[in-house]
Protein backbone atom coordinates (compact mmCIF):
# COMPACT_ATOMS: atom_id res chain seq x y z
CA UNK A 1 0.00 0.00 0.00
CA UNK A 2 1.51 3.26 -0.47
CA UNK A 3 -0.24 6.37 1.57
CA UNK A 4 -2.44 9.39 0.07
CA UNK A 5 -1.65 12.21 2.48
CA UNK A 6 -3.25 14.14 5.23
CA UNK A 7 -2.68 16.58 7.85
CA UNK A 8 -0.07 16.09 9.91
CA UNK A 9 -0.51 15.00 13.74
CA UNK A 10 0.90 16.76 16.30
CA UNK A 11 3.65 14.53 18.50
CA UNK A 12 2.79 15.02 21.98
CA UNK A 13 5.79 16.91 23.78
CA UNK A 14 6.93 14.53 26.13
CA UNK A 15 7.72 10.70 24.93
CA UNK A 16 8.85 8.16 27.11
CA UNK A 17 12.18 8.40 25.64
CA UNK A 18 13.15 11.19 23.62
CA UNK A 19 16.44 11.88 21.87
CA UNK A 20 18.37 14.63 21.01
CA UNK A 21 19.26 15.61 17.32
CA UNK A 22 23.24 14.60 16.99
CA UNK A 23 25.09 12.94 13.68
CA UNK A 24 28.28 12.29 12.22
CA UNK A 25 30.01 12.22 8.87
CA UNK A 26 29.53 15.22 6.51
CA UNK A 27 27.52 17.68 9.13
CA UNK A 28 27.55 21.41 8.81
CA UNK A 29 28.33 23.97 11.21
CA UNK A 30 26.14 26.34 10.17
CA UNK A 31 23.22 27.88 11.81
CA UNK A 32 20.86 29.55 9.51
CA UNK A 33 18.03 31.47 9.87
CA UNK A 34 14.74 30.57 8.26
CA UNK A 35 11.29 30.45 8.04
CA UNK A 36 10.72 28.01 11.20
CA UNK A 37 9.59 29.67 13.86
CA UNK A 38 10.17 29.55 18.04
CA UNK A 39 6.81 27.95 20.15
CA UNK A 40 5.14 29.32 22.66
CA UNK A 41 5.92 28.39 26.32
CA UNK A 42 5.00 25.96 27.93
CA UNK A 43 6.25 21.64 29.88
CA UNK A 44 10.13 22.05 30.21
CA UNK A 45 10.19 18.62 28.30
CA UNK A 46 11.76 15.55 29.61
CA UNK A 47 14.88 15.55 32.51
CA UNK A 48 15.36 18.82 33.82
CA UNK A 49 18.09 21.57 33.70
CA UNK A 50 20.31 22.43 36.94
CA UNK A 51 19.63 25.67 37.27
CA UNK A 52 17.16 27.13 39.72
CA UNK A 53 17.09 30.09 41.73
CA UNK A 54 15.18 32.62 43.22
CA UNK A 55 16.22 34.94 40.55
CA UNK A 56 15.02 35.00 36.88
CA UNK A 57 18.47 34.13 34.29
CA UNK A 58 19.39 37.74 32.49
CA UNK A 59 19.55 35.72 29.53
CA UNK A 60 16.12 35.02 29.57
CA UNK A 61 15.24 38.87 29.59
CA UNK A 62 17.80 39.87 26.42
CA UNK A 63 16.40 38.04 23.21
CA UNK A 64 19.16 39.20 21.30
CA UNK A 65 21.74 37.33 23.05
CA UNK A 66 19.57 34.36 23.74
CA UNK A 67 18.94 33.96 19.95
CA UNK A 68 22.91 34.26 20.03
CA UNK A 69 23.36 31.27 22.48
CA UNK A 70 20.89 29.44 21.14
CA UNK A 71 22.84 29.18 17.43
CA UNK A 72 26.00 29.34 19.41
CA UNK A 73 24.83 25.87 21.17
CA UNK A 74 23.56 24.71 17.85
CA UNK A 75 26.68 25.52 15.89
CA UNK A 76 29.01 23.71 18.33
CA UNK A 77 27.00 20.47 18.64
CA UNK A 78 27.43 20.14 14.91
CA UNK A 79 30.91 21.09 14.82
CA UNK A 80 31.19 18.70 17.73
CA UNK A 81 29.15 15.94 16.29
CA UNK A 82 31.19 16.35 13.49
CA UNK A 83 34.49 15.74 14.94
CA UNK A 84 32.71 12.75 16.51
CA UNK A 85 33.69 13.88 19.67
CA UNK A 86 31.11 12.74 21.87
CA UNK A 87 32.12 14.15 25.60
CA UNK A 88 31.67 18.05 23.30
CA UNK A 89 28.30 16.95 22.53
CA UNK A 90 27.21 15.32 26.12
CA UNK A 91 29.22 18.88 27.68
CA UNK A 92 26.91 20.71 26.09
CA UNK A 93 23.55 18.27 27.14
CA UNK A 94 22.26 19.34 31.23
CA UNK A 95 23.67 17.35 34.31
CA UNK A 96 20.62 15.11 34.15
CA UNK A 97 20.71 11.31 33.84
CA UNK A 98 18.09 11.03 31.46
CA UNK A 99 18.76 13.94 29.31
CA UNK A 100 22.66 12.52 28.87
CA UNK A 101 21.43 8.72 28.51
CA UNK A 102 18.97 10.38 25.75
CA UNK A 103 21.80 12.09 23.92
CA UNK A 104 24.35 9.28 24.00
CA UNK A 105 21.38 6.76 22.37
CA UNK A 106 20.71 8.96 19.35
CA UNK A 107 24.33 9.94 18.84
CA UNK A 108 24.59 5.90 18.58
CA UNK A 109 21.65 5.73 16.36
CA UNK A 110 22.35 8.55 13.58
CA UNK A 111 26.36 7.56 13.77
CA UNK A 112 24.89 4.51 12.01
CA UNK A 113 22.72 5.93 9.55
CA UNK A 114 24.48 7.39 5.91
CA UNK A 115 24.29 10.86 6.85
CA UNK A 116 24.71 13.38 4.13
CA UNK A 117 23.59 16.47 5.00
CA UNK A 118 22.54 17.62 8.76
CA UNK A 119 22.37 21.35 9.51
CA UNK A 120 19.67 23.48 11.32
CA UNK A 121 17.48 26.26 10.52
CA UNK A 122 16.11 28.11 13.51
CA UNK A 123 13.46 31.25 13.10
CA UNK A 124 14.76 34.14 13.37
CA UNK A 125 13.88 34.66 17.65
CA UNK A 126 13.88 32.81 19.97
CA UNK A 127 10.88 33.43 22.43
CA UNK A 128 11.76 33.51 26.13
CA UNK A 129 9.08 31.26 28.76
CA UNK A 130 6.44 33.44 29.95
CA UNK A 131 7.08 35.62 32.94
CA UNK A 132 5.18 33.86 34.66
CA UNK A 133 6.37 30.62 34.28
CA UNK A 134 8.98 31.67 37.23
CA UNK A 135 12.42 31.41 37.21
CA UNK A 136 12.92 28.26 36.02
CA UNK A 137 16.29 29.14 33.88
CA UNK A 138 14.61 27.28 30.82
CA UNK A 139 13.81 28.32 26.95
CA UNK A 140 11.88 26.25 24.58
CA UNK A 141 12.76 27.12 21.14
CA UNK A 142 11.47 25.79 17.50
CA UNK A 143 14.43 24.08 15.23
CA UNK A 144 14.19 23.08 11.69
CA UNK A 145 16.37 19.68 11.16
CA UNK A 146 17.39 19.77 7.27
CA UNK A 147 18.56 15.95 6.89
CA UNK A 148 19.82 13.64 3.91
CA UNK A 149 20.72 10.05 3.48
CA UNK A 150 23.34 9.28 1.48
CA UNK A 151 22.15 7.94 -1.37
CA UNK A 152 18.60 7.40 -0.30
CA UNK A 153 17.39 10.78 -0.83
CA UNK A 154 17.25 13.24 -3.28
CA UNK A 155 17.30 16.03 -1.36
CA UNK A 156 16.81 17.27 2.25
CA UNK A 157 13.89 16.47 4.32
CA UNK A 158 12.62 18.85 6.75
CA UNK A 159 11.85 17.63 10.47
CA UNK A 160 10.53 20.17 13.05
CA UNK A 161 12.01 19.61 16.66
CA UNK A 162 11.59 21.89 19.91
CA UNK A 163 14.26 22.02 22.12
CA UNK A 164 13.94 22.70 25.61
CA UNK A 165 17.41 24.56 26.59
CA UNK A 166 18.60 25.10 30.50
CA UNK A 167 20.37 28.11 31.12
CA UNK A 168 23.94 27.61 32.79
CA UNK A 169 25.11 31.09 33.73
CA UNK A 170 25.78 32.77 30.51
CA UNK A 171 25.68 29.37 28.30
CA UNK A 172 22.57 27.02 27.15
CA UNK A 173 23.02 23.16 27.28
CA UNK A 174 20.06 20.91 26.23
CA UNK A 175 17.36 19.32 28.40
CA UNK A 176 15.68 17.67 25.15
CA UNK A 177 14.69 17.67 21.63
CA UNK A 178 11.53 16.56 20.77
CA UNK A 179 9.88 15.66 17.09
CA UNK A 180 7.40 18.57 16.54
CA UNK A 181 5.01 16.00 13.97
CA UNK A 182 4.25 12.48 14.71
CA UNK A 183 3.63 11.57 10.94
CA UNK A 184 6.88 10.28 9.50
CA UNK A 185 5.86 11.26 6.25
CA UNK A 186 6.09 14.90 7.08
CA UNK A 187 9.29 14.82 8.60
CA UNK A 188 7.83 13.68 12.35
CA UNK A 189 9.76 11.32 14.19
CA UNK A 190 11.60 8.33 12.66
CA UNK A 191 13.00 5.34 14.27
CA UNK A 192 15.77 6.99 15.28
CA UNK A 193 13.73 9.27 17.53
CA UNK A 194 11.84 6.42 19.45
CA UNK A 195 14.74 3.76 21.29
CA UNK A 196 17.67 2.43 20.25
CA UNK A 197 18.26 1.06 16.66
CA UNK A 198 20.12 -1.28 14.70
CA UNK A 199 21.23 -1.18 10.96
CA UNK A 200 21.79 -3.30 8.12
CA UNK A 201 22.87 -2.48 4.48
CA UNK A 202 22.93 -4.68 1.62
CA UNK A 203 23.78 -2.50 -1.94
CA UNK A 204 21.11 0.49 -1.46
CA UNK A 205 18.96 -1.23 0.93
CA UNK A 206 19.20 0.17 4.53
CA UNK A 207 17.44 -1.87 7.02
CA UNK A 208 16.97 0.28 10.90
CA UNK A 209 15.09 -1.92 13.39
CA UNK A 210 14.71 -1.85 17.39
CA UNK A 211 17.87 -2.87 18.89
CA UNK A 212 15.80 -3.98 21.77
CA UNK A 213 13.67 -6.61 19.58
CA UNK A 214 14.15 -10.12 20.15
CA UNK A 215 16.56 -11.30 17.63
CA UNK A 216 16.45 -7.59 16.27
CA UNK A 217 20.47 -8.10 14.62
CA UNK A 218 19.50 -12.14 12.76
CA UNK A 219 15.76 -10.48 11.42
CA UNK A 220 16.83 -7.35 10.34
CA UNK A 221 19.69 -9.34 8.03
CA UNK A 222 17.21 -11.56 6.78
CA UNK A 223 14.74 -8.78 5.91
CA UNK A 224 17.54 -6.49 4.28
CA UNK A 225 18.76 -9.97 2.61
CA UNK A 226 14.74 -9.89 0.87
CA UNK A 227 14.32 -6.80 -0.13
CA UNK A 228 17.72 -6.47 -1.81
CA UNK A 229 16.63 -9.83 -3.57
CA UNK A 230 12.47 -8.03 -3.77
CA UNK A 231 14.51 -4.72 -5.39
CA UNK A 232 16.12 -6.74 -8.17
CA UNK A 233 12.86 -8.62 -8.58
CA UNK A 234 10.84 -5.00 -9.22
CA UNK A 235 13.20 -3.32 -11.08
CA UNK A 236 13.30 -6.29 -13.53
CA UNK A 237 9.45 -6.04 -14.32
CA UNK A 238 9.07 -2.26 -13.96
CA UNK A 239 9.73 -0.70 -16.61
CA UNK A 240 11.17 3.01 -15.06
CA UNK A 241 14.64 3.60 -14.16
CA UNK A 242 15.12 3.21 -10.55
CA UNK A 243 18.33 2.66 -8.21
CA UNK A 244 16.86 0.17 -5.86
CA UNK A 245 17.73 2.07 -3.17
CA UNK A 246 15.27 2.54 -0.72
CA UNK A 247 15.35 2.55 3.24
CA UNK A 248 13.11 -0.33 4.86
CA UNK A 249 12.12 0.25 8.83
CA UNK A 250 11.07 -2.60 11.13
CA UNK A 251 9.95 -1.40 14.18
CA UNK A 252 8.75 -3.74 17.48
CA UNK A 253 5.60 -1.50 17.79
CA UNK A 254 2.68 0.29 15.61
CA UNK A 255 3.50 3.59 16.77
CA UNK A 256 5.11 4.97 13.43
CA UNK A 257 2.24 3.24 11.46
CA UNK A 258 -0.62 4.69 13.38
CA UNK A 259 1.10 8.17 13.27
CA UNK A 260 1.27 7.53 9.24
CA UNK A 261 -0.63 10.20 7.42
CA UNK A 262 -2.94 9.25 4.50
CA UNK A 263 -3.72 5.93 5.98
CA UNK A 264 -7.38 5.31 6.38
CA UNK A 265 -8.60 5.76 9.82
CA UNK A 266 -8.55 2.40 11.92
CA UNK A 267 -6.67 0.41 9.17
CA UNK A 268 -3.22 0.87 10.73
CA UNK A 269 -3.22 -3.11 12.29
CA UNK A 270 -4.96 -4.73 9.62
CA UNK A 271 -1.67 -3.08 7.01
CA UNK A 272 1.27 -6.04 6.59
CA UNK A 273 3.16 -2.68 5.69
CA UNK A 274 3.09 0.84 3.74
CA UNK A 275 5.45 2.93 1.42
CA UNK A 276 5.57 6.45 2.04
CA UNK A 277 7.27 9.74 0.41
CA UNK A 278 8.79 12.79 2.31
CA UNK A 279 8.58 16.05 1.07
CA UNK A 280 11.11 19.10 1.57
CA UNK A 281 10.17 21.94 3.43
CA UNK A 282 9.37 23.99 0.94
CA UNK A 283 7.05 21.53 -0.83
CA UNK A 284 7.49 19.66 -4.63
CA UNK A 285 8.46 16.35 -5.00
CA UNK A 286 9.20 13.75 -2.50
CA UNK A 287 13.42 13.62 -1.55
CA UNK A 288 12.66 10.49 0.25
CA UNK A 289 11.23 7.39 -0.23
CA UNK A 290 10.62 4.55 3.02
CA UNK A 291 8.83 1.06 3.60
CA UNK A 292 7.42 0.35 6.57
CA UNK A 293 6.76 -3.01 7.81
CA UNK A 294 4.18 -3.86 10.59
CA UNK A 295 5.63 -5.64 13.43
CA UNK A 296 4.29 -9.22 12.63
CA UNK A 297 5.78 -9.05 9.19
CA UNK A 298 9.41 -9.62 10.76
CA UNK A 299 7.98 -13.08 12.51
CA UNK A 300 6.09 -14.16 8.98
CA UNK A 301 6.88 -16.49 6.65
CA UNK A 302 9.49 -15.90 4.01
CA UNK A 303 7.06 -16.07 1.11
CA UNK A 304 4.91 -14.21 2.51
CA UNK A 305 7.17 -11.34 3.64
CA UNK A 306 9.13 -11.73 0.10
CA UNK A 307 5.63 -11.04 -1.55
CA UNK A 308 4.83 -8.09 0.63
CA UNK A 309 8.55 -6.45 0.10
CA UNK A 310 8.11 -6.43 -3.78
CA UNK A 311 4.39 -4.98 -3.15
CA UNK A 312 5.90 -2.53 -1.29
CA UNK A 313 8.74 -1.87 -3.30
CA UNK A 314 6.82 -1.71 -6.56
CA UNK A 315 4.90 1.43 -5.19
CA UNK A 316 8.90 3.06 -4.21
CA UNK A 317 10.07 2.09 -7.85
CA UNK A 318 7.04 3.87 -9.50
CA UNK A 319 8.30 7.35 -7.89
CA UNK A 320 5.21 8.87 -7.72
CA UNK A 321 3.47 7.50 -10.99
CA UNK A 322 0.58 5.66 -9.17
CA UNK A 323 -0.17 8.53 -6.96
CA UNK A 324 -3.30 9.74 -8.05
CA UNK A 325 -4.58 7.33 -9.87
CA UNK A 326 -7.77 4.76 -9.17
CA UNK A 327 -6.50 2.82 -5.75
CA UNK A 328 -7.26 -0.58 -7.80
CA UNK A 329 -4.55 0.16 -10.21
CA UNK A 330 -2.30 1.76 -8.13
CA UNK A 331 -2.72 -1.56 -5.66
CA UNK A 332 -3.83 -4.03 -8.08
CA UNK A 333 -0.45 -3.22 -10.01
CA UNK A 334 1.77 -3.60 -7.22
CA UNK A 335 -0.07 -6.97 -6.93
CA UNK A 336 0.63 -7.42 -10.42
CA UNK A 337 4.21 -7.35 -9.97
CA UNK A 338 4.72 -8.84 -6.69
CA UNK A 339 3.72 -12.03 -8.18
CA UNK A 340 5.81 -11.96 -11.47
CA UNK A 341 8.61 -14.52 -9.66
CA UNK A 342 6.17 -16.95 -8.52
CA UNK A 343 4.69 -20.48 -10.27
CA UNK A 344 1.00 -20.01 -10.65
CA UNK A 345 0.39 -22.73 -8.02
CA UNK A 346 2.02 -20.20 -5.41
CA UNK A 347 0.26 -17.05 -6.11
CA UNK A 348 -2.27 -17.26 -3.12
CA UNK A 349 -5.36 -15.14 -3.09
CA UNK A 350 -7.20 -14.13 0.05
CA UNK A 351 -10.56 -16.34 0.94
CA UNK A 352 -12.22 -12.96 1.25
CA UNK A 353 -11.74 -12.38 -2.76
CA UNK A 354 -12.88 -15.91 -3.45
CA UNK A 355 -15.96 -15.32 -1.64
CA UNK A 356 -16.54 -12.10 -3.47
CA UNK A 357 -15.74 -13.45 -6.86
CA UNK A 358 -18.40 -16.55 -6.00
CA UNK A 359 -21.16 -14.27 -5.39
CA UNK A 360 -20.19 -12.17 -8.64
CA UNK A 361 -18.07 -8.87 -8.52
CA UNK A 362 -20.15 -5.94 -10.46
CA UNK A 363 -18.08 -2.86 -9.69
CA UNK A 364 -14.31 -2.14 -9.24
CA UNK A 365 -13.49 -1.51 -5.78
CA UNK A 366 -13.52 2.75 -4.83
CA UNK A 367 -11.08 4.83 -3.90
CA UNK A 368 -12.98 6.01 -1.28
CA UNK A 369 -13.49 2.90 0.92
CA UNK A 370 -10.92 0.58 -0.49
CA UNK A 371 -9.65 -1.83 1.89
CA UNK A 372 -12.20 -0.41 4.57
CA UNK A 373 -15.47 -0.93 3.25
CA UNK A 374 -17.32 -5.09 3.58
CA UNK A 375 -15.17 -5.88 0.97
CA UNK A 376 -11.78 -4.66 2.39
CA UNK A 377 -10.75 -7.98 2.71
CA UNK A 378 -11.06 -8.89 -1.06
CA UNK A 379 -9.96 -5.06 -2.42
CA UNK A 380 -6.48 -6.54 -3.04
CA UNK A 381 -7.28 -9.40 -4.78
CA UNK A 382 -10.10 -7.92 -7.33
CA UNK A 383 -7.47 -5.52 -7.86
CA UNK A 384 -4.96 -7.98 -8.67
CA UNK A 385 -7.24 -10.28 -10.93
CA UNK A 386 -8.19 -6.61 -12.96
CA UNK A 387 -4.58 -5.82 -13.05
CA UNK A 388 -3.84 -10.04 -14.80
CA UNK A 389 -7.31 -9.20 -17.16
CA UNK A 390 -5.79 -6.18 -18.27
CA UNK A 391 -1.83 -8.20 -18.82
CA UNK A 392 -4.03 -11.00 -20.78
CA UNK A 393 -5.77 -9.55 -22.98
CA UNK A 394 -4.59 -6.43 -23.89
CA UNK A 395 -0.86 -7.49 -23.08
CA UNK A 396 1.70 -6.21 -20.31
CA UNK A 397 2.35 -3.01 -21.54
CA UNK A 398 -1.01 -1.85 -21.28
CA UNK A 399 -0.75 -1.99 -17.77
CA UNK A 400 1.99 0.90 -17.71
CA UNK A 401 0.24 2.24 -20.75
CA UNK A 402 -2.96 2.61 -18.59
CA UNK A 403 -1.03 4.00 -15.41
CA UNK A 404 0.45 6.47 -17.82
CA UNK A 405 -3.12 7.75 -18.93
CA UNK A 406 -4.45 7.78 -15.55
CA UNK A 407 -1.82 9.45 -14.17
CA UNK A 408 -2.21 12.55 -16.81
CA UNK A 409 -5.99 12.25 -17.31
CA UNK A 410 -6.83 15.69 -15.85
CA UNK A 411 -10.53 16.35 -15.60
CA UNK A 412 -11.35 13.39 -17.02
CA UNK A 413 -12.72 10.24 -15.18
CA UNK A 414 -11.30 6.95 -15.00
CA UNK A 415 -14.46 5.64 -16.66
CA UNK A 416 -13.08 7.92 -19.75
CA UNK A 417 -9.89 6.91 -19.50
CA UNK A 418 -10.54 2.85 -19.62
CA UNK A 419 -12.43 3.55 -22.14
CA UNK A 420 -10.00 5.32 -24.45
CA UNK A 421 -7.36 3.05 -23.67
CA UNK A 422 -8.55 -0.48 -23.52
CA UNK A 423 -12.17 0.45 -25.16
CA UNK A 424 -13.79 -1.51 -22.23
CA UNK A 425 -15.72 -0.08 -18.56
CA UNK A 426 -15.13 -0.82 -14.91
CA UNK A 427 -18.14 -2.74 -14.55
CA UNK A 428 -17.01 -5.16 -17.34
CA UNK A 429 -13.27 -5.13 -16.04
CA UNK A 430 -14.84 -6.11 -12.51
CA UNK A 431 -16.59 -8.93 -13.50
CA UNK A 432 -13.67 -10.27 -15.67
CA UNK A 433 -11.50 -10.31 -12.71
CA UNK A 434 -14.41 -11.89 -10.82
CA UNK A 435 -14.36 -14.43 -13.49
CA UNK A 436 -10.75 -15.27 -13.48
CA UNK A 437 -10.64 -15.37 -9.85
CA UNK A 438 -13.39 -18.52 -9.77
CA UNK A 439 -11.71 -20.24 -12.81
CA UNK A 440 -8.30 -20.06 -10.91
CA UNK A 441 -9.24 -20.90 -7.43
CA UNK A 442 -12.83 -22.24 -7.55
């Protein structure tokens, strides 16, 4: 399934673990100003900073030299981060044991990922707490993360943190750094933000799971290990250029798949997993592509995983060509070719298709209940049987021939479009699939 987006969801400020933003490799020093801006006052975030008094920090009261701090303390984390010098970045974290366990775990995390580009873009003030918040000796400011993957991504993606800093005399050291978004797919929190992490990488596959996960090191090589194998398998039936690389995550929990925007609501469990773009800041094109798996897909069977990854992967290697187009072609397709290295005695269908296909299919499933509606549980496979109708009889390049015209139809309906293309209608498509689907499996 790949995801048709929606508004973002806010990530609530405090998490039960939440990591600061640190990296290595290729980082830049620079802090530059930009259109993120500072937000409003308000929970320190988690740990707490070590200064208290009876006395409200000067620096609070001078915004000029607190926006100077702030970039100051930005500036030298990357510099320090940089250098890979990791007591710099914990001297410049607050004396609190969480806060410094915190820091140390993502500096761990990110100094496995293929960084290419981290750098920060803060507003142009930074807002003070509210008077009357006390003299706590704390700031929350609004950061914008500008990231890249080396050789995952096409450009940066933009992830909104707040920071909550503790004031040390005349200095700032962090007390946290918090996602601002929950939805991945806008640049909310990754896997990185949530726990620890481990990586794999086979040619431009990266694999990040939980490090905590039982067996997290032996399933994340044998899921990389697929979906390198699922990558060759897609880009040998797809006919687009693509690189195969993509970035797969396998996470222990649901949490990044019920923050997913464009998911149906309540659909997030019954998903075997999702591929989802990232857009820039500044809108376009996605700059990143990811696959994510739901946690039982990591304990499934090999097949059935394999099948799933080229699904998935079929969505990632048509860069944006299915998205909006009818959900039965866009899903039906990556059926289509998920199948392609399989006998015809192994491509399974679901029992909820057969059922359908028994009691006659009239109607292609919508785009507005598919997978949700009574007959969710069949969507896929009418999808699938449309997608082998359309391969038959009018030959495999119709299929892409068909995306194409979707794709750039305009104002014009599917309906039209089927027409003009394979001269036939939905309704008659639908009940050739339904047909096919009886004669195959009874």
């Amino acid at each position: 399934m790949r995801t048709r987006r929606r508004a973002a969801a806010a990530l609530p400020l405090l998490v039960s673990l939440v990591l600061g933003t640190t990296s290595c490799g290729f980082l830049s020093d620079e802090v530059e100003p930009g259109a993120a801006e500072t937000s409003a006052p308000g929970d320190p975030g988690a740990g707490s900073g070590d200064v208290r008094g009876d006395a409200r920090p000067a620096l609070l009261d001078d915004e000029a030299r607190l926006t100077r701090a702030v970039r100051g303390l930005l500036r030298e984390r990357a510099a320090a981060l940089r250098g890979a010098d990791g007591g710099a970045v914990l001297a410049g974290v607050a004396d609190d044991p969480d806060a410094q366990r915190a820091q140390r775990v993502y500096a761990d995390n990110v100094a496995a990922l293929p960084v290419a580009t981290f750098r920060y873009v803060t507003g142009d003030a930074v807002l003070s707490p509210d008077p009357a918040a006390g003299a706590e000796g704390e700031v929350r400011v609004g950061v914008d993360l500008r990231t890249r993957l080396r050789r995952l991504d096409t450009g940066a993606v933009s992830s909104p943190r707040e920071m909550v800093l503790a004031v040390d005399g005349d200095d700032l050291r962090l007390v946290s750094d918090v996602p601002a978004l929950a939805d991945p797919s806008a640049g909310g929190a990754q896997p990185w933000d949530l726990g620890p992490v481990t990586t794999v990488t086979r040619g431009g596959v990266l694999g990040v799971f939980d490090a905590g996960a039982p067996d997290a090191a032996a399933v994340g090589e044998a899921v990389v290990d697929e979906a390198a194998d699922a990558a060759d398998d897609v880009a040998a039936v797809v006919p687009y250029r693509w690189s195969g690389d993509v970035a797969v995550y396998g996470p222990s929990d649901t949490t990044l798949l019920r923050a997913l925007g464009g998911l149906p609501a309540g659909v997030a469990d019954g998903l075997d997993g999702v591929a989802f773009g990232v857009r820039p800041a500044d809108g376009g094109p996605d700059v990143a592509e990811r696959v994510l798996l739901h946690p039982r897909m990591l304990r499934a069977d090999e097949a059935e995983r394999d099948r799933l990854l080229r699904h998935e992967l079929t969505h990632v290697a048509l860069s944006g060509r299915d998205d909006g187009v009818p959900r039965w072609l866009s899903e039906g397709l990556a059926e289509w070719v998920s199948v392609q290295p399989l006998r015809a005695d192994e491509r399974l269908i679901s029992m909820a298709a057969l059922r359908a296909a028994r009691r006659g299919v009239e109607t292609l499933p919508p785009d507005d209940s598919f997978s949700t509606g009574a007959r969710s549980g069949a969507d896929y496979g009418i999808a699938w049987q449309a997608c082998e109708e359309v391969a038959a009889v009018y030959g495999e390049d119709a299929l892409w021939t068909l995306l194409e015209a979707m794709g750039a139809r305009g104002d014009r309906s599917p309906e039209a479009v089927l027409e003009t293309v394979l001269g036939t209608t939905g309704d008659d498509l639908a009940a050739q699939a339904s047909d096919r689907i009886v004669s195959a499996y009874g």
